[in-house]
Protein backbone atom coordinates (compact mmCIF):
# COMPACT_ATOMS: atom_id res chain seq x y z
CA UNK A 1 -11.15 19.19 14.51
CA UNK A 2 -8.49 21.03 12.09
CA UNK A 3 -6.10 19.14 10.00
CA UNK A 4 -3.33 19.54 12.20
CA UNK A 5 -4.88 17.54 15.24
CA UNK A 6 -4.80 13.50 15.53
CA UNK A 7 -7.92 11.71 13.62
CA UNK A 8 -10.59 9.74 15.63
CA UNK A 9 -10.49 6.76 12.84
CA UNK A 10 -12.90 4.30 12.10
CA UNK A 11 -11.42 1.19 9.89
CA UNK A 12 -14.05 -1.07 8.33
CA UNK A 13 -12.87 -4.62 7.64
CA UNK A 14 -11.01 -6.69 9.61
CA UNK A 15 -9.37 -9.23 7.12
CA UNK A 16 -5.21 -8.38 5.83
CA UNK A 17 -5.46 -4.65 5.14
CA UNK A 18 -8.36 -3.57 7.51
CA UNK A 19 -5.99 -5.40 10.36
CA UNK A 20 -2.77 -3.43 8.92
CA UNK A 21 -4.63 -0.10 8.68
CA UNK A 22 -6.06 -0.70 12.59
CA UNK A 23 -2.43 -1.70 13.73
CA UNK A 24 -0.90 1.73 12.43
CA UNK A 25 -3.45 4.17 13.86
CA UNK A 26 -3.84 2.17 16.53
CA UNK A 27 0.56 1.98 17.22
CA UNK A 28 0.62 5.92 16.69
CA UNK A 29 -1.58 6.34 19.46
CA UNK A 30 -4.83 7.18 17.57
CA UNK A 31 -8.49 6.51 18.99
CA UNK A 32 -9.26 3.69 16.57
CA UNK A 33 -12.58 1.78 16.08
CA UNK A 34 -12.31 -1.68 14.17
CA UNK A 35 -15.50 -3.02 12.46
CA UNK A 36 -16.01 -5.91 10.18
CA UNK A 37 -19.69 -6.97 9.16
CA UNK A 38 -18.32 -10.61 9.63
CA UNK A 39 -18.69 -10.78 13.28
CA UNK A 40 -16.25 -13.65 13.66
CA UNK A 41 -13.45 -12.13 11.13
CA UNK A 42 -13.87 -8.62 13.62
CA UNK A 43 -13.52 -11.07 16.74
CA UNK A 44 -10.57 -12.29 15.34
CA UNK A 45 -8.99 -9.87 13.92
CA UNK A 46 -9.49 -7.45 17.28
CA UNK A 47 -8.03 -10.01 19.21
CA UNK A 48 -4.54 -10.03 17.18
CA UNK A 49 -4.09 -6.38 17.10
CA UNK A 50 -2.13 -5.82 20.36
CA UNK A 51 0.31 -8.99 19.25
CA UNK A 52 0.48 -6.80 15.90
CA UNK A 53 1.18 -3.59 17.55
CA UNK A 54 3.67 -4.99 19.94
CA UNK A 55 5.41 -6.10 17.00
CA UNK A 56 5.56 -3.19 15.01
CA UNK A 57 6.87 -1.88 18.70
CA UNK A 58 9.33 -4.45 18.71
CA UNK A 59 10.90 -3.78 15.16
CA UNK A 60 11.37 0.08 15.92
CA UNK A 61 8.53 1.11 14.18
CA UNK A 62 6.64 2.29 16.73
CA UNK A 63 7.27 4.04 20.11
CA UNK A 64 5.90 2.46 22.92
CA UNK A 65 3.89 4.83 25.01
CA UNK A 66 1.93 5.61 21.91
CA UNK A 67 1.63 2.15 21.20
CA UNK A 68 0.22 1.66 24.81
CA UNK A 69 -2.43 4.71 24.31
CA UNK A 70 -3.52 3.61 21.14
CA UNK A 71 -4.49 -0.26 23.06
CA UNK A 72 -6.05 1.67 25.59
CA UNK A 73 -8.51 3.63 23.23
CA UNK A 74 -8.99 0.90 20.87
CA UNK A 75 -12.69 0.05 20.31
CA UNK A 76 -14.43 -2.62 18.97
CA UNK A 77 -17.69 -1.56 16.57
CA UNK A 78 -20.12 -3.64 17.52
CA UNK A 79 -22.49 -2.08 14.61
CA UNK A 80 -21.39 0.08 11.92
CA UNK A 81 -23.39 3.19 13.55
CA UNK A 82 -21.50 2.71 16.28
CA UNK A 83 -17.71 2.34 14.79
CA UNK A 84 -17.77 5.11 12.44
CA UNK A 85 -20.73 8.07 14.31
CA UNK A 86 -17.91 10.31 15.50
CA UNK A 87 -15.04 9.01 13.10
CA UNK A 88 -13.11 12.23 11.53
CA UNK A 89 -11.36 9.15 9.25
CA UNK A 90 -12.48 6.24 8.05
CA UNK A 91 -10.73 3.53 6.22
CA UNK A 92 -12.78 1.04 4.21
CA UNK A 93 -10.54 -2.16 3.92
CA UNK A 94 -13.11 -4.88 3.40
CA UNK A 95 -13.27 -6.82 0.08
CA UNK A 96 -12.52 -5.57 -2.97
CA UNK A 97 -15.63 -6.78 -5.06
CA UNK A 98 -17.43 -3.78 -6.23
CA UNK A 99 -21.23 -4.39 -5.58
CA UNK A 100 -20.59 -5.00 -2.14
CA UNK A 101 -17.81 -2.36 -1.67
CA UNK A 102 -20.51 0.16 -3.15
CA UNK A 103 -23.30 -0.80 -0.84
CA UNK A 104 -21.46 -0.62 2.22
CA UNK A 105 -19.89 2.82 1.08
CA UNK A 106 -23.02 3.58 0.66
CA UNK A 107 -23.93 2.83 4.47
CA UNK A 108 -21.08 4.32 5.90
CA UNK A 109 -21.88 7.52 4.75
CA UNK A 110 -25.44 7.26 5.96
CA UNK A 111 -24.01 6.50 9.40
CA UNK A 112 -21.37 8.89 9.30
CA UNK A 113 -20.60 12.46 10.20
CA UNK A 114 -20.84 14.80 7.22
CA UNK A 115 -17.33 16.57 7.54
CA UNK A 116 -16.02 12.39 7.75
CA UNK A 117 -13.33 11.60 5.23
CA UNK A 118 -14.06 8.78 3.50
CA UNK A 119 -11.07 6.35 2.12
CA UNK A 120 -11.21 3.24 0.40
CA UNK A 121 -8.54 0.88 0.14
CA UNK A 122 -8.41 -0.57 -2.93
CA UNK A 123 -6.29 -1.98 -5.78
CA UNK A 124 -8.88 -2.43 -8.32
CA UNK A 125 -11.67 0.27 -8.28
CA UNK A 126 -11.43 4.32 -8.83
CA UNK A 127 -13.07 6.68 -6.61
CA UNK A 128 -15.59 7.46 -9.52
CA UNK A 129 -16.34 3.82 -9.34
CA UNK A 130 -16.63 3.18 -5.70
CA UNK A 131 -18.85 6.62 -5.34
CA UNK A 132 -21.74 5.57 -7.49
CA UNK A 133 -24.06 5.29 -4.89
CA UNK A 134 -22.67 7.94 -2.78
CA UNK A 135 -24.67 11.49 -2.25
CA UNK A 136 -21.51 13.34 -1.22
CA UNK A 137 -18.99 11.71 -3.09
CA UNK A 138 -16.52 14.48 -2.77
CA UNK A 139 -16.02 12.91 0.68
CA UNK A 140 -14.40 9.83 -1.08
CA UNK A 141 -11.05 9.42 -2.32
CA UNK A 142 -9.07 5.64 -2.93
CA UNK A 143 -5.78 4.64 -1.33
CA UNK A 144 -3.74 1.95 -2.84
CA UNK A 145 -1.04 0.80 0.20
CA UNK A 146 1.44 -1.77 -0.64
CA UNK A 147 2.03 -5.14 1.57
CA UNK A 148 3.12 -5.79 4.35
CA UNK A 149 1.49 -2.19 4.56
CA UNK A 150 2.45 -1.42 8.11
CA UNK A 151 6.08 -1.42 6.98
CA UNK A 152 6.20 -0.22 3.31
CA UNK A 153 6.08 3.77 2.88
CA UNK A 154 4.59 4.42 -0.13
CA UNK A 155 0.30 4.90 -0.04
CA UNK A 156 -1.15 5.95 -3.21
CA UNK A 157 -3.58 8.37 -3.07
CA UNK A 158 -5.68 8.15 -5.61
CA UNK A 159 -8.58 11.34 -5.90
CA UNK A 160 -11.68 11.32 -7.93
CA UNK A 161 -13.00 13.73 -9.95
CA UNK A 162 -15.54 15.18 -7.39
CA UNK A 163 -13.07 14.71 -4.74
CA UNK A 164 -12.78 17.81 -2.56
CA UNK A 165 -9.39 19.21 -2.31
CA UNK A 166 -9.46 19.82 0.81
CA UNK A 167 -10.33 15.95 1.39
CA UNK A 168 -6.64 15.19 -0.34
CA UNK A 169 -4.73 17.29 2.05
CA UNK A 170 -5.99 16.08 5.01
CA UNK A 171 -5.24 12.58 4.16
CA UNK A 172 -1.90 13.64 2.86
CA UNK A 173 -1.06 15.01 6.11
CA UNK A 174 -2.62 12.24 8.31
CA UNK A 175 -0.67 9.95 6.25
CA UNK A 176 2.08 11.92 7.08
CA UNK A 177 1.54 11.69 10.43
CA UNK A 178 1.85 8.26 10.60
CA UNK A 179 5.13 7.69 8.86
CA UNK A 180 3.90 7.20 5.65
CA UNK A 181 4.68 8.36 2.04
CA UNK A 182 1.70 9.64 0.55
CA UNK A 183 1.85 9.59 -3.28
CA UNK A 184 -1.12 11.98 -4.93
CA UNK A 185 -2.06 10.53 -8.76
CA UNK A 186 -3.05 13.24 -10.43
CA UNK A 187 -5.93 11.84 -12.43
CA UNK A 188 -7.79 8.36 -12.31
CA UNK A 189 -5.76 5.93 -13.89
CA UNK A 190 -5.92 1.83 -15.47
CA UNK A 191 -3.53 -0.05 -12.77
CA UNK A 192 -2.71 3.30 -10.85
CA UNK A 193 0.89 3.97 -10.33
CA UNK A 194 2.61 1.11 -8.87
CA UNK A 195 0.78 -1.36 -10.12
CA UNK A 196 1.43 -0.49 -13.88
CA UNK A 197 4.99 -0.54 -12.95
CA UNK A 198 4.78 -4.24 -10.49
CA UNK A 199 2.95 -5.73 -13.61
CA UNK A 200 5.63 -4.43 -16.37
CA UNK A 201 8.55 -5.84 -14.68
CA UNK A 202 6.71 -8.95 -13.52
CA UNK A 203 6.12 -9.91 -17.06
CA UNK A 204 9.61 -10.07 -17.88
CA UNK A 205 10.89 -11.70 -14.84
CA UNK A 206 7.87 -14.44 -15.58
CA UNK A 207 9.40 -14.25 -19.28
CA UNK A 208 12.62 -15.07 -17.92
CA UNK A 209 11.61 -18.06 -15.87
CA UNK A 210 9.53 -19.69 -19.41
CA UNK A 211 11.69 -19.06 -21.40
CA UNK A 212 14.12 -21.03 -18.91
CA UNK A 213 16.88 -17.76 -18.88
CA UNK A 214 16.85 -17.75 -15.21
CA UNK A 215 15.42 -20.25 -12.32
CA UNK A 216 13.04 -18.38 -10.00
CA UNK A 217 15.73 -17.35 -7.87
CA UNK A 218 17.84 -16.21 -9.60
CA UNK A 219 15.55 -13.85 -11.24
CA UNK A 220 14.82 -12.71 -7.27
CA UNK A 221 18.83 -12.41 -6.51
CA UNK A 222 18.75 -9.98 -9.76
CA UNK A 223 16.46 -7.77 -8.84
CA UNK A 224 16.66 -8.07 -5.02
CA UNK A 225 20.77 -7.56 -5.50
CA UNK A 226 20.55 -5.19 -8.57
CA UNK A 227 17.61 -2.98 -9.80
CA UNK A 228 16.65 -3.19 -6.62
CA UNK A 229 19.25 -1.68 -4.82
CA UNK A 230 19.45 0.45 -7.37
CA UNK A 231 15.46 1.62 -7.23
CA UNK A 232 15.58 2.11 -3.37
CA UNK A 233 18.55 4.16 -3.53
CA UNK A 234 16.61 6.91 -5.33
CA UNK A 235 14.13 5.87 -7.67
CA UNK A 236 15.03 5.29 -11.39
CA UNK A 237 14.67 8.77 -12.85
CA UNK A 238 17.00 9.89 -10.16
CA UNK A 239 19.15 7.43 -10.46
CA UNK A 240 19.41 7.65 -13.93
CA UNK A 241 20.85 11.41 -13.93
CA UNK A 242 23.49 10.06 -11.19
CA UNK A 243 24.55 7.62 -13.89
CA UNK A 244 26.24 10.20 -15.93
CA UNK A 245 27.39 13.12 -13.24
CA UNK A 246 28.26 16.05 -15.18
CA UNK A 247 25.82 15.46 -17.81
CA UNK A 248 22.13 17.83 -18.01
CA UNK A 249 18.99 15.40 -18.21
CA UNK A 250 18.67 15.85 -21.70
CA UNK A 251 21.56 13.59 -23.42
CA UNK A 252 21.24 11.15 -20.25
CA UNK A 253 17.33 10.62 -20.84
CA UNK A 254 18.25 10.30 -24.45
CA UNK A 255 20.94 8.19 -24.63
CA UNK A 256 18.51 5.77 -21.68
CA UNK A 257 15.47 6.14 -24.35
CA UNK A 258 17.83 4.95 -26.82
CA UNK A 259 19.12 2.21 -25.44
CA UNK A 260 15.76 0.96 -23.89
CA UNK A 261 14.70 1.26 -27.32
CA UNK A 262 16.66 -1.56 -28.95
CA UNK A 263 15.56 -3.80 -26.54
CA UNK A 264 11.75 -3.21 -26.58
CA UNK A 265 11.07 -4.95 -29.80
CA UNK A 266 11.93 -8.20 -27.46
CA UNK A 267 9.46 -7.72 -24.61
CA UNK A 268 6.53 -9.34 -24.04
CA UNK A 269 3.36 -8.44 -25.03
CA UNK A 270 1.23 -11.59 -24.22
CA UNK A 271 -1.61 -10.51 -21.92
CA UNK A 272 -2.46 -13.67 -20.41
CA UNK A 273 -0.89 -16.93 -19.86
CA UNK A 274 -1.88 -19.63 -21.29
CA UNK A 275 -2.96 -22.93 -18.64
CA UNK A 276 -0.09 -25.13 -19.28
CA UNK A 277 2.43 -21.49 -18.50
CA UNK A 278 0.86 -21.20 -15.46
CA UNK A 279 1.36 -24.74 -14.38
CA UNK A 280 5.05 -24.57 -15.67
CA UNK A 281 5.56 -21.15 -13.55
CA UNK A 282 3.49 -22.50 -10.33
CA UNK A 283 5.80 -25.44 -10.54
CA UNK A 284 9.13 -23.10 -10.34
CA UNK A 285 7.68 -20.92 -7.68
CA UNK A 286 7.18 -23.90 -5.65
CA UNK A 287 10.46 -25.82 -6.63
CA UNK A 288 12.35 -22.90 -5.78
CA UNK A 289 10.14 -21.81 -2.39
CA UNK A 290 7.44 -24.32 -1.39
CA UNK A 291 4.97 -22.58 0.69
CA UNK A 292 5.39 -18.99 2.40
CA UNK A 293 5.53 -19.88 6.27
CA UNK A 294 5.18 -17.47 9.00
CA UNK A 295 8.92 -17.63 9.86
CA UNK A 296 10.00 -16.51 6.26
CA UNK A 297 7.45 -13.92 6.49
CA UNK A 298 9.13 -12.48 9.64
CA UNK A 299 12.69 -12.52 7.59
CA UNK A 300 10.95 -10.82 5.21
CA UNK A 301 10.13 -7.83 7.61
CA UNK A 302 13.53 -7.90 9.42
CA UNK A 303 15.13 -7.21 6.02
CA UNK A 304 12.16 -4.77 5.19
CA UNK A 305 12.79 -3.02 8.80
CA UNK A 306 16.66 -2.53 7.76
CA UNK A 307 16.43 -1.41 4.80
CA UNK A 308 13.73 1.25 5.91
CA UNK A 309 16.67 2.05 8.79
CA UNK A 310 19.71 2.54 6.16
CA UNK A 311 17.25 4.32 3.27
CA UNK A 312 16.02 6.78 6.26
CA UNK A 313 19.63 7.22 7.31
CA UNK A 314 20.71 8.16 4.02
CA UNK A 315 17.91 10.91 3.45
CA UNK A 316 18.70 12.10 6.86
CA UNK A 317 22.45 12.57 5.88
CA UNK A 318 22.46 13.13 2.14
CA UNK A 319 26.31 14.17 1.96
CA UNK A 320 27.82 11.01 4.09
């Protein structure tokens, strides 16, 4: 196959993100093969994807006569020879403890075709990591989506060292193909992207909450009303320079620094909570939410879906 044609995929793991990852191949019409060495997590897991698909159908996020083609196609691996032998993609999605993750990387790529691009989704481990055991590890690169992944954008893609080029653009574009918003890291990096940034404003907004500034919600309303807003409007370096129209970057970004300045001597820099914290900040989540439930889960996505509606409105029509 070249680049430009549709991927036969493979996805190995059947749990939250292996599900997701099926679901979006699957709804763009894809020939998809689901695998999970659990046999009972792959049972149940292939057994929810056409209620998953029909609802990505259902929000707008997928068009239905692809949707229906990708159902048709859709395989279940019985062994991992047989989910991933002529796979042109395959999407690793199945745990995230390294040992394991490395051995069955490991048998994937016995198993697999040699021109087979390799991805692992994961949050904690780099593609120099995962590859260890690997003979062709420029075959392997890591993707980092964000949840509810089949309706946020943004997938980091996150190369190795030894990763081939090549390998990077084809996932780039396949990504692309499927609506998403591939973001390349240029090097190996502690936390990645996104999570560097999740964990820097998370501390604060847990700051907040112990040092009793703000209830839980509140601290939600700000951001989900405010930065927010402000972030998904056009990022914060982009939004910064709109700040001060008629102004080059220079004195903006200075006058920012400046001002972030005076404030950083009051971060926090605590690495850890301590046990009795993390009772007192358990205790506010729940006072302020109780458990997640599957219907606040689906307001969740309907918010998600309009949002994604208005923010691709706005890029389509940048001068209204």
């Amino acid at each position: 196959m070249t680049r430009f044609e549709q991927p036969r995929v493979a996805v190995i793991g059947a749990g939250a993100v292996g599900s997701a990852w099926a679901t979006l191949t699957v709804a763009a019409g894809w020939s998809v093969a689901l695998y999970d060495p659990d046999s009972s997590r792959l049972a149940e897991g292939f057994d929810a994807l056409p209620g998953r698909v029909r609802g990505l159908v259902d929000l707008g996020r997928a068009h239905p006569e692809l949707a229906h083609r990708g159902l048709e196609s859709l395989r279940l691996g019985r062994s991992l020879l047989q989910a991933v032998t002529d796979a042109d993609w395959i999407i690793e999605a199945a745990g995230d403890e390294l040992a394991p993750k490395q051995r069955l990387l490991e048998q994937v790529e016995q198993v697999s075709r040699r021109a087979a691009t390799l991805t692992s989704s994961s949050s904690r481990h780099h593609a120099s990591i995962l590859a260890a055991r690997l003979r062709r590890p420029e075959r392997l690169l890591a993707l980092h989506p964000l949840i509810p992944v089949e309706l946020l954008p943004t997938v980091e893609v996150v190369p190795g060292p030894a990763t081939d080029p090549t390998c990077i653009e084809d996932v780039r574009f396949w990504l692309g193909l499927l609506g998403r918003t591939p973001v390349v890291l240029k090097k190996e990096f502690p936390g990645d992207a996104g999570g560097r940034i999740h964990a820097a404003v998370f501390r604060e907004c847990i700051q907040l909450v112990l040092e009793d500034v703000l209830d839980v919600e509140d601290v939600d309303r700000a951001l989900a009303h405010g930065l927010g807003l402000v972030f998904a409007s056009g990022g914060i370096f982009r939004s910064l320079l709109l700040n001060g129209p008629g102004l080059e970057a220079d004195p903006i970004v200075s006058r920012a620094v400046t001002g972030a300045e005076e404030g950083w001597s009051v971060l926090a820099t605590w690495q850890q909570l301590s046990p009795e914290e993390q009772r007192r900040l358990v205790h506010a989540v729940e006072k302020a939410y109780g458990s997640a439930t599957p219907e606040a889960q689906m307001e969740r996505d309907r918010r998600l879906r309009e949002l994604l509606i208005a923010i691709q409105a706005g890029e389509a029509n940048p001068a209204s």
